[in-house]
N, C-alpha and C. Protein backbone atom coordinates (compact mmCIF):
# COMPACT_ATOMS: atom_id res chain seq x y z
N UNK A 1 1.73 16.22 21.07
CA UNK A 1 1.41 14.82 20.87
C UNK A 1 2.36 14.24 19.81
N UNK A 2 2.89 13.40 20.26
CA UNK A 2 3.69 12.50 19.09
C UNK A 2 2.95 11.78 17.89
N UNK A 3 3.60 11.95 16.56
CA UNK A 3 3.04 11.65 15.48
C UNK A 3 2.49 10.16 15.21
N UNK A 4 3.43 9.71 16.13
CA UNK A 4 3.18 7.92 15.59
C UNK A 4 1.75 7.26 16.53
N UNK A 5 1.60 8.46 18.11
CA UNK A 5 -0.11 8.51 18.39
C UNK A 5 -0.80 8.99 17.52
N UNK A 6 -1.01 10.11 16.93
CA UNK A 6 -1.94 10.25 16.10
C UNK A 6 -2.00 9.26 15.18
N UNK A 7 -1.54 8.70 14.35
CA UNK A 7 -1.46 7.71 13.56
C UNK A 7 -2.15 6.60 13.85
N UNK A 8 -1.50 6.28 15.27
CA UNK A 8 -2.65 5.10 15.91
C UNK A 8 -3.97 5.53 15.94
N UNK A 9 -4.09 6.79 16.43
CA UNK A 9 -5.86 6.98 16.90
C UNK A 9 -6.20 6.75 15.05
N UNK A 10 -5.96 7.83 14.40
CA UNK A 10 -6.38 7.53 13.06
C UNK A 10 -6.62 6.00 12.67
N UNK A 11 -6.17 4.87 12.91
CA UNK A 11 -6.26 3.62 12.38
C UNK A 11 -7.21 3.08 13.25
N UNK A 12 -6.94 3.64 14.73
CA UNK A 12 -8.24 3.05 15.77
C UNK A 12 -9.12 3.36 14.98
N UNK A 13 -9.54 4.63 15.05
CA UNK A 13 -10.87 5.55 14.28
C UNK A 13 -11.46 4.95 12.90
N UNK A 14 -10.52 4.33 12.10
CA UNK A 14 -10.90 4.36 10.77
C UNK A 14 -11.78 2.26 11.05
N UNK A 15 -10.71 1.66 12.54
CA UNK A 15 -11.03 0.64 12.19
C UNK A 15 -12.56 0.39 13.45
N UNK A 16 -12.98 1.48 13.85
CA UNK A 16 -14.06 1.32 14.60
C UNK A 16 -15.17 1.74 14.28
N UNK A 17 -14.83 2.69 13.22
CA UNK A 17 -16.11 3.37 12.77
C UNK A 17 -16.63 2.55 11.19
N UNK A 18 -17.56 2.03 11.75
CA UNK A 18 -17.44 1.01 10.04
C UNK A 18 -19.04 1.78 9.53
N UNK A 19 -19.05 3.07 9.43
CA UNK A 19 -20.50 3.80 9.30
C UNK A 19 -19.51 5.19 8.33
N UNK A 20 -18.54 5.14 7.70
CA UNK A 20 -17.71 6.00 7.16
C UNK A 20 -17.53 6.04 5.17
N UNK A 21 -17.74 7.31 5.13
CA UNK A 21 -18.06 6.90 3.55
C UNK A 21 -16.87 6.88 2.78
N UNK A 22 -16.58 6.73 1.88
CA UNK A 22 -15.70 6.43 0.95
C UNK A 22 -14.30 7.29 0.95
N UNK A 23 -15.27 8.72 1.03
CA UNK A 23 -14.16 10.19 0.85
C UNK A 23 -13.72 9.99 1.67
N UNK A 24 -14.31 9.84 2.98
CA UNK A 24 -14.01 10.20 4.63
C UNK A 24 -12.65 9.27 4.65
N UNK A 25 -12.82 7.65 4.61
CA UNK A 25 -11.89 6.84 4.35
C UNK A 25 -10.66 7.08 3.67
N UNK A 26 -11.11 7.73 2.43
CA UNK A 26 -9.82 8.06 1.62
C UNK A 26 -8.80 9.80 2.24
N UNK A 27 -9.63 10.17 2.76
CA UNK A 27 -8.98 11.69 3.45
C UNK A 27 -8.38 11.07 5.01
N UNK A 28 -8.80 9.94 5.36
CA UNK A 28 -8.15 9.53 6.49
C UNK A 28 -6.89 8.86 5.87
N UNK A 29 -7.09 7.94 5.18
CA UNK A 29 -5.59 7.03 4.43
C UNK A 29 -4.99 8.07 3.94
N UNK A 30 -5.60 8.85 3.09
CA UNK A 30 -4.19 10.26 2.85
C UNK A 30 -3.78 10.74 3.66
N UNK A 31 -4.10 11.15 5.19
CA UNK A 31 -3.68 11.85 5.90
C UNK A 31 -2.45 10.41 7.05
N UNK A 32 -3.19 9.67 7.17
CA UNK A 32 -2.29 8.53 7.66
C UNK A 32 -1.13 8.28 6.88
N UNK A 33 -0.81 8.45 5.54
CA UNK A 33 0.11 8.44 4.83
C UNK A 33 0.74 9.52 5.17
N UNK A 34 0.48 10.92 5.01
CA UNK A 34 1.23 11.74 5.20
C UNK A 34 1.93 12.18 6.37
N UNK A 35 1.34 11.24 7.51
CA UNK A 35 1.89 11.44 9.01
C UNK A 35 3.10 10.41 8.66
N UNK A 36 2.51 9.27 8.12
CA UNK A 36 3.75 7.91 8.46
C UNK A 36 5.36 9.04 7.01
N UNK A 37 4.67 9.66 6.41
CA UNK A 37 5.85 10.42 5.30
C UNK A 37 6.31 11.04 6.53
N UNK A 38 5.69 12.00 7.15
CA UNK A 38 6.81 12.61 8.30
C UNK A 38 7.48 12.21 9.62
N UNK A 39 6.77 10.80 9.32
CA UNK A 39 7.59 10.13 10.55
C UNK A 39 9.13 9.73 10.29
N UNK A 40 8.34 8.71 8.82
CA UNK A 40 10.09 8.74 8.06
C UNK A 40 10.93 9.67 7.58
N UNK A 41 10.42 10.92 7.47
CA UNK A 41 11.81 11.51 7.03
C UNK A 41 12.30 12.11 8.36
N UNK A 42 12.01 11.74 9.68
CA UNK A 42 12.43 12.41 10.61
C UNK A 42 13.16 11.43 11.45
N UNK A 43 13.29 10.21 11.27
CA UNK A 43 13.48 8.76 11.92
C UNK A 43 14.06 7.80 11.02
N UNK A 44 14.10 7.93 9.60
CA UNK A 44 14.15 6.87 9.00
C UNK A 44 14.85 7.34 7.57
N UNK A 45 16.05 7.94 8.20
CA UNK A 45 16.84 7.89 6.77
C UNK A 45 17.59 7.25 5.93
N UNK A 46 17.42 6.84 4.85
CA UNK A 46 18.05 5.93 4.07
C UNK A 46 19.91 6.78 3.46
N UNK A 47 21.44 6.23 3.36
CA UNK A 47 22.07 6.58 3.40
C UNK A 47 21.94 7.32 2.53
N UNK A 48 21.15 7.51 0.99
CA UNK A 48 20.97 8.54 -0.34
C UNK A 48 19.98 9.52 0.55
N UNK A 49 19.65 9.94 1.30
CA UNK A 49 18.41 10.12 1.68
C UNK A 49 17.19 9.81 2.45
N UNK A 50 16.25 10.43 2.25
CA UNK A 50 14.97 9.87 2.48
C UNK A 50 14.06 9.04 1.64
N UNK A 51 13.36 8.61 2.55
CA UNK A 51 12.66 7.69 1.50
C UNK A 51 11.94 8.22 0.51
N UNK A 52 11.61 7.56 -0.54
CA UNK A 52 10.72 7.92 -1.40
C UNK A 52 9.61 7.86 -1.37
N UNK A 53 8.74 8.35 -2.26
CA UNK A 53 7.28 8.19 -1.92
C UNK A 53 7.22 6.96 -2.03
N UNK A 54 7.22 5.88 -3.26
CA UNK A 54 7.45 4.75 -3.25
C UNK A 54 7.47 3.98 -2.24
N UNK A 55 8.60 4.26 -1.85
CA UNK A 55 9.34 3.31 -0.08
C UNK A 55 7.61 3.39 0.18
N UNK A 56 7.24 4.42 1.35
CA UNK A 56 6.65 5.13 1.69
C UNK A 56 4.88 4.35 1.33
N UNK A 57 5.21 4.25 0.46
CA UNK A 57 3.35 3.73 -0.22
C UNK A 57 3.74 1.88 -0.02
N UNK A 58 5.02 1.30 -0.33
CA UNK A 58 5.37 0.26 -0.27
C UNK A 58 5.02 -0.30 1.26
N UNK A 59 5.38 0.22 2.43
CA UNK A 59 5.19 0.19 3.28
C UNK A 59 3.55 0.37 3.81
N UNK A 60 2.82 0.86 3.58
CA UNK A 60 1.56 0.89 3.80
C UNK A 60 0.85 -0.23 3.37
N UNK A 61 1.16 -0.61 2.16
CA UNK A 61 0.33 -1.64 1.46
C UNK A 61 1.00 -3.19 1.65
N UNK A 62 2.25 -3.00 2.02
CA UNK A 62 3.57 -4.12 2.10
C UNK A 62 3.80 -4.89 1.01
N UNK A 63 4.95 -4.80 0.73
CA UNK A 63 5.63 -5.68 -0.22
C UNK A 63 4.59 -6.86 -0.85
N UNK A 64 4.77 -7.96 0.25
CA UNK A 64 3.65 -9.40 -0.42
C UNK A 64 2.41 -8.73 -0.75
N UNK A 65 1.90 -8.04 0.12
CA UNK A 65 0.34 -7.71 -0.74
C UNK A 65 0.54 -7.16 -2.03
N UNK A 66 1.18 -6.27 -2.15
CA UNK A 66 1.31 -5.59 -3.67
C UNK A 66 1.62 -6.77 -4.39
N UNK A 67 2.29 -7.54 -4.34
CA UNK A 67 2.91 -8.58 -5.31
C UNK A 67 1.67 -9.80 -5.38
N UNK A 68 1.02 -10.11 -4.30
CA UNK A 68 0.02 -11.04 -4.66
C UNK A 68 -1.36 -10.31 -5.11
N UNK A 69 -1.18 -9.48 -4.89
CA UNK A 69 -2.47 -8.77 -5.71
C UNK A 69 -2.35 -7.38 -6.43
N UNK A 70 -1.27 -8.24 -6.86
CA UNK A 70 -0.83 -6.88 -8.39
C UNK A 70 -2.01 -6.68 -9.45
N UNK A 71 -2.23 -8.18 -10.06
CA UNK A 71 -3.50 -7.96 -11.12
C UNK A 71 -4.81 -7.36 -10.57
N UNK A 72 -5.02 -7.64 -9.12
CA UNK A 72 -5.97 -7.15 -8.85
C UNK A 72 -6.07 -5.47 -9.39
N UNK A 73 -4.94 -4.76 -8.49
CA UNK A 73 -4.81 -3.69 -8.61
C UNK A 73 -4.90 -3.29 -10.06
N UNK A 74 -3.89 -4.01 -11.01
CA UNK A 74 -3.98 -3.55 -11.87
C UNK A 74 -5.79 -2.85 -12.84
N UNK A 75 -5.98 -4.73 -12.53
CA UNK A 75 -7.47 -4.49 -13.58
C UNK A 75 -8.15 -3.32 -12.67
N UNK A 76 -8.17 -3.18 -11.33
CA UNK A 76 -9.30 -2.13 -10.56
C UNK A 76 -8.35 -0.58 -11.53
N UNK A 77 -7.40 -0.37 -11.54
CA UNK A 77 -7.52 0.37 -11.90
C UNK A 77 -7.23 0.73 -13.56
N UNK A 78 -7.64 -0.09 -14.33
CA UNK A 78 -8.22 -0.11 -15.49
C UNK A 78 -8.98 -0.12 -15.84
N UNK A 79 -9.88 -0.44 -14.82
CA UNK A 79 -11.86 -0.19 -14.97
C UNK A 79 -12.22 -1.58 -15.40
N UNK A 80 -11.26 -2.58 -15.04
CA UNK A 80 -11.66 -4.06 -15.40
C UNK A 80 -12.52 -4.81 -14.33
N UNK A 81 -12.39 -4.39 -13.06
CA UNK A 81 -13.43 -3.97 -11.86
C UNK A 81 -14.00 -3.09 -11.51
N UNK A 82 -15.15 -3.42 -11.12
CA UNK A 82 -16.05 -1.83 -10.76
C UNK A 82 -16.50 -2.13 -9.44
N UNK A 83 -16.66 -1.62 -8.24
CA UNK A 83 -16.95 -1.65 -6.85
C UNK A 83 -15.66 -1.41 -5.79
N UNK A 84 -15.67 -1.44 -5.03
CA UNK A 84 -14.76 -1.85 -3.99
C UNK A 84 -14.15 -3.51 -3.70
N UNK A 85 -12.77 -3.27 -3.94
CA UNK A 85 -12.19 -4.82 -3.77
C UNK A 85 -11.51 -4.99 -2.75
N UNK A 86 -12.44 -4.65 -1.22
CA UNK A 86 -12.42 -5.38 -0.19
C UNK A 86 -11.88 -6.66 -0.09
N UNK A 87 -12.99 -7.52 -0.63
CA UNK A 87 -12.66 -8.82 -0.38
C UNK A 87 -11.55 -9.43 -0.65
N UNK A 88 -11.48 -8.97 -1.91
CA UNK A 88 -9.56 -9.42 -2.83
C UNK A 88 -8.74 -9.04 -1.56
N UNK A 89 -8.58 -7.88 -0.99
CA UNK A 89 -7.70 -7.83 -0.25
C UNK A 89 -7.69 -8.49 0.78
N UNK A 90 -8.35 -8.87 1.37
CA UNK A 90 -8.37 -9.82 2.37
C UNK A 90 -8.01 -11.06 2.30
N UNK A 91 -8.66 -11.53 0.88
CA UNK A 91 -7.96 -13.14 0.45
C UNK A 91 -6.68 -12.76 0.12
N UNK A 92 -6.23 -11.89 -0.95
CA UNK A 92 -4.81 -11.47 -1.45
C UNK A 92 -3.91 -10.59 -0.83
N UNK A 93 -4.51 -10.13 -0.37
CA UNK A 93 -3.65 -8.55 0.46
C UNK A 93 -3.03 -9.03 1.45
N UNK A 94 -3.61 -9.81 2.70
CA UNK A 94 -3.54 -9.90 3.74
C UNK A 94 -4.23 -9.55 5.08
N UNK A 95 -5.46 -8.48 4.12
CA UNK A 95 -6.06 -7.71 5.08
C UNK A 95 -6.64 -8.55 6.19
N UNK A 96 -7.00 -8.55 7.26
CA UNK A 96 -8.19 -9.23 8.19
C UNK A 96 -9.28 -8.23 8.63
N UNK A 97 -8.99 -6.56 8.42
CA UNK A 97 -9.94 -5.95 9.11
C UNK A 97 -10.55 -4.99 7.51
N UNK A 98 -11.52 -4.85 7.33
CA UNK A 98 -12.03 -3.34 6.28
C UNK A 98 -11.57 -2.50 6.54
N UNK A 99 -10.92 -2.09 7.49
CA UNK A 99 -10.03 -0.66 7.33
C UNK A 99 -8.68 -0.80 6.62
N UNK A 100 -8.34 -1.86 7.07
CA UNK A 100 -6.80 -2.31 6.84
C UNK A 100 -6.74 -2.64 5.38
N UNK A 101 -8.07 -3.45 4.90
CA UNK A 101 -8.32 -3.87 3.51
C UNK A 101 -8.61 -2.41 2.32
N UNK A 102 -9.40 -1.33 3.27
CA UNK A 102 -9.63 -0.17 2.20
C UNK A 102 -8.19 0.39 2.12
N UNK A 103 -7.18 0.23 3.29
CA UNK A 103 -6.00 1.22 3.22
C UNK A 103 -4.86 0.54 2.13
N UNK A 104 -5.11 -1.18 2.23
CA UNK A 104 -4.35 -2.03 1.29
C UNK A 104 -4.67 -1.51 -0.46
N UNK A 105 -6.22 -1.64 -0.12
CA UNK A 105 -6.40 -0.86 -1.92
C UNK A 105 -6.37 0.32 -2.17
N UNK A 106 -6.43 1.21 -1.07
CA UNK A 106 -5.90 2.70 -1.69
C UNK A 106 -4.56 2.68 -1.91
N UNK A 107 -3.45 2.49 -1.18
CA UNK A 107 -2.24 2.30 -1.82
C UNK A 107 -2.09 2.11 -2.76
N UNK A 108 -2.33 0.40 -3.08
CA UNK A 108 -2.01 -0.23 -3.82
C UNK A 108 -2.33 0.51 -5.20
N UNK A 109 -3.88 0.81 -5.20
CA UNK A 109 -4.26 1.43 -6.36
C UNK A 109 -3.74 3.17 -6.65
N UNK A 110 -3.14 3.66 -5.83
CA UNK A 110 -2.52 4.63 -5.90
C UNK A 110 -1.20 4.59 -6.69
N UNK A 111 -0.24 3.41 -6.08
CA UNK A 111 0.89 2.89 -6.75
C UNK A 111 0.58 3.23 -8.74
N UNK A 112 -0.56 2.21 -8.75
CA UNK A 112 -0.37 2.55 -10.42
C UNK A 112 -1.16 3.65 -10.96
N UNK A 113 -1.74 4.65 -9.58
CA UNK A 113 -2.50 6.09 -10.63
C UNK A 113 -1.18 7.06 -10.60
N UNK A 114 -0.09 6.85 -9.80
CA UNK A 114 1.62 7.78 -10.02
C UNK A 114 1.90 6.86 -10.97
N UNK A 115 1.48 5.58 -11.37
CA UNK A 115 2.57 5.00 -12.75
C UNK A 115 3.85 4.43 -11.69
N UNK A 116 3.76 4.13 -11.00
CA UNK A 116 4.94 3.21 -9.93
C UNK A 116 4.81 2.05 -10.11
N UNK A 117 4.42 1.45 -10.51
CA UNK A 117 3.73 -0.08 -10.15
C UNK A 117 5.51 -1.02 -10.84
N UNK A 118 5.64 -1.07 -12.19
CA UNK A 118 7.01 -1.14 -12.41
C UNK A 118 8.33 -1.07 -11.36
N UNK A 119 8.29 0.02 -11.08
CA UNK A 119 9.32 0.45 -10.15
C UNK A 119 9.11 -0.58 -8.98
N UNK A 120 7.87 -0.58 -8.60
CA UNK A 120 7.52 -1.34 -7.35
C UNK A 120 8.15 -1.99 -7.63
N UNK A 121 7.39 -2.91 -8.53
CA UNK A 121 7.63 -4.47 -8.60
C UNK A 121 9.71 -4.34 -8.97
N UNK A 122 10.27 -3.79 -9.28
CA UNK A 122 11.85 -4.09 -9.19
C UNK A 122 12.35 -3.66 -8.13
N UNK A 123 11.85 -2.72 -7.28
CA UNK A 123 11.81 -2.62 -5.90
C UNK A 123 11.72 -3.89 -4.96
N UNK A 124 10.48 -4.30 -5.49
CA UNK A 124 10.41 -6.22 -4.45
C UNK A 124 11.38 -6.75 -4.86
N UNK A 125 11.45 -6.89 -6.15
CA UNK A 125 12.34 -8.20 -6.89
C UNK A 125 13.36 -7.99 -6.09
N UNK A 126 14.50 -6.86 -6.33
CA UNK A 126 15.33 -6.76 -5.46
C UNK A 126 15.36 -6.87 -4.22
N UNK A 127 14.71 -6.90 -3.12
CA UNK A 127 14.66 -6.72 -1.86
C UNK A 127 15.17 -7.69 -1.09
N UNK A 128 16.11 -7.79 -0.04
CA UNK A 128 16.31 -8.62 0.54
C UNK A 128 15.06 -8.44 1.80
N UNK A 129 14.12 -7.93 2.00
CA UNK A 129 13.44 -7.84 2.84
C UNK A 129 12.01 -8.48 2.91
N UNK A 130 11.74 -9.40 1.44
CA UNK A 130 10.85 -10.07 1.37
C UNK A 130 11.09 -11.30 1.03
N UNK A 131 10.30 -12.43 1.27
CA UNK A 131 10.84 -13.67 1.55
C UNK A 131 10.88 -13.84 -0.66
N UNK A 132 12.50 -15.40 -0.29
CA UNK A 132 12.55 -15.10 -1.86
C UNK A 132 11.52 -15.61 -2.73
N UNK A 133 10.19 -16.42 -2.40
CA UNK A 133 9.06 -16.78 -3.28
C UNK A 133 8.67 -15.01 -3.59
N UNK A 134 8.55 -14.08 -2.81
CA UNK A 134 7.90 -12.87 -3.57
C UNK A 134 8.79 -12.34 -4.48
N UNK A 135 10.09 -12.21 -3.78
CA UNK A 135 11.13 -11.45 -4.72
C UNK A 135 11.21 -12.24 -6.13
N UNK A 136 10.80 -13.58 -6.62
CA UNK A 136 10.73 -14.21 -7.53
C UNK A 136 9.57 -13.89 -8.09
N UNK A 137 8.09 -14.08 -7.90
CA UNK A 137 7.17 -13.43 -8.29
C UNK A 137 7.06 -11.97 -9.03
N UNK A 138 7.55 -11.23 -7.89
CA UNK A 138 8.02 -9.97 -8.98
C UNK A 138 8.04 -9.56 -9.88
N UNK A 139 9.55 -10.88 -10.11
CA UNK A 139 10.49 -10.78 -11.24
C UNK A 139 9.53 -11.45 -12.41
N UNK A 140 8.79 -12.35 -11.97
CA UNK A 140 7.94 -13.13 -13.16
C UNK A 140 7.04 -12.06 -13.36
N UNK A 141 6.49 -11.40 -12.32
CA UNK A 141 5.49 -10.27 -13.09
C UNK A 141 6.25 -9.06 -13.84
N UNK A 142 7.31 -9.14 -13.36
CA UNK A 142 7.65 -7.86 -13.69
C UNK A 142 8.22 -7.83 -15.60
N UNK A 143 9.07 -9.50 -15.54
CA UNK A 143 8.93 -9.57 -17.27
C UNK A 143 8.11 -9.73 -18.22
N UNK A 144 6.98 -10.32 -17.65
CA UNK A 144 5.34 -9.98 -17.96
C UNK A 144 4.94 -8.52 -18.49
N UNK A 145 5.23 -7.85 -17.78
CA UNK A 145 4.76 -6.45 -17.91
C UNK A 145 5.48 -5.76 -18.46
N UNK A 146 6.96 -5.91 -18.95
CA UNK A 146 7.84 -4.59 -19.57
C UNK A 146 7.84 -5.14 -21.18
């Protein structure tokens, strides 16, 4: 079976079963991550290489969401929120479905439990691959924060 089916069923699965607990969710987004890691290093090499984890988590959560809901992320994972921030992601993320919204905040909030979040954000800034209102945002968060 090709990797990029499993991947789909995994996202079918995660976005049909809305009776799934927290762990279950988070051992599915880790494992969906780690399929889409071996998709790219087998398909998707960058001329230094492969991608980074970074790339890699950037892509899951996408560029604009991380950047419009950076503080979110941030304060959730400073303990400045307590619950699940579903909803944020949906208004901020982009999400439209709860699966898509739990996989937006596991990333995202993953980004700053490796301490990436920096990197990210000069990762966007630079990017020609996001429109230039984000790549500007970024940059405003990003002198904010150093």
């Amino acid at each position: 079976m090709d990797v990029s089916k499993i991947i789909s069923q995994v996202n079918h699965f995660i976005a049909n079963k809305h009776t799934l607990d927290d762990e279950t969710i988070q051992f599915l987004s880790t494992l969906k991550l780690s399929l889409m890691e071996l998709v790219d290093s087998s398909t998707s090499k960058k001329s230094s290489g492969e991608l980074t984890e970074l790339q890699t988590l950037l892509r899951s959560v996408g560029m604009s969401s991380f950047v419009k809901a950076y503080y979110i992320f941030k304060s959730k994972s400073e303990g400045k929120i307590v619950g699940p921030i579903l909803d944020e992601m949906k208004k901020y993320g982009g999400a439209q479905k709860d699966a898509s919204a739990r996989t937006k905040s596991s990333v995202g909030l993953k980004i700053f439990k490796l301490d990436l979040n920096i990197e990210a954000l000069q990762l966007i800034a630079n990017s020609n691959k996001v429109k230039t209102s984000i790549a500007d945002r970024a940059s405003e968060i990003l002198a904010k924060e150093q």
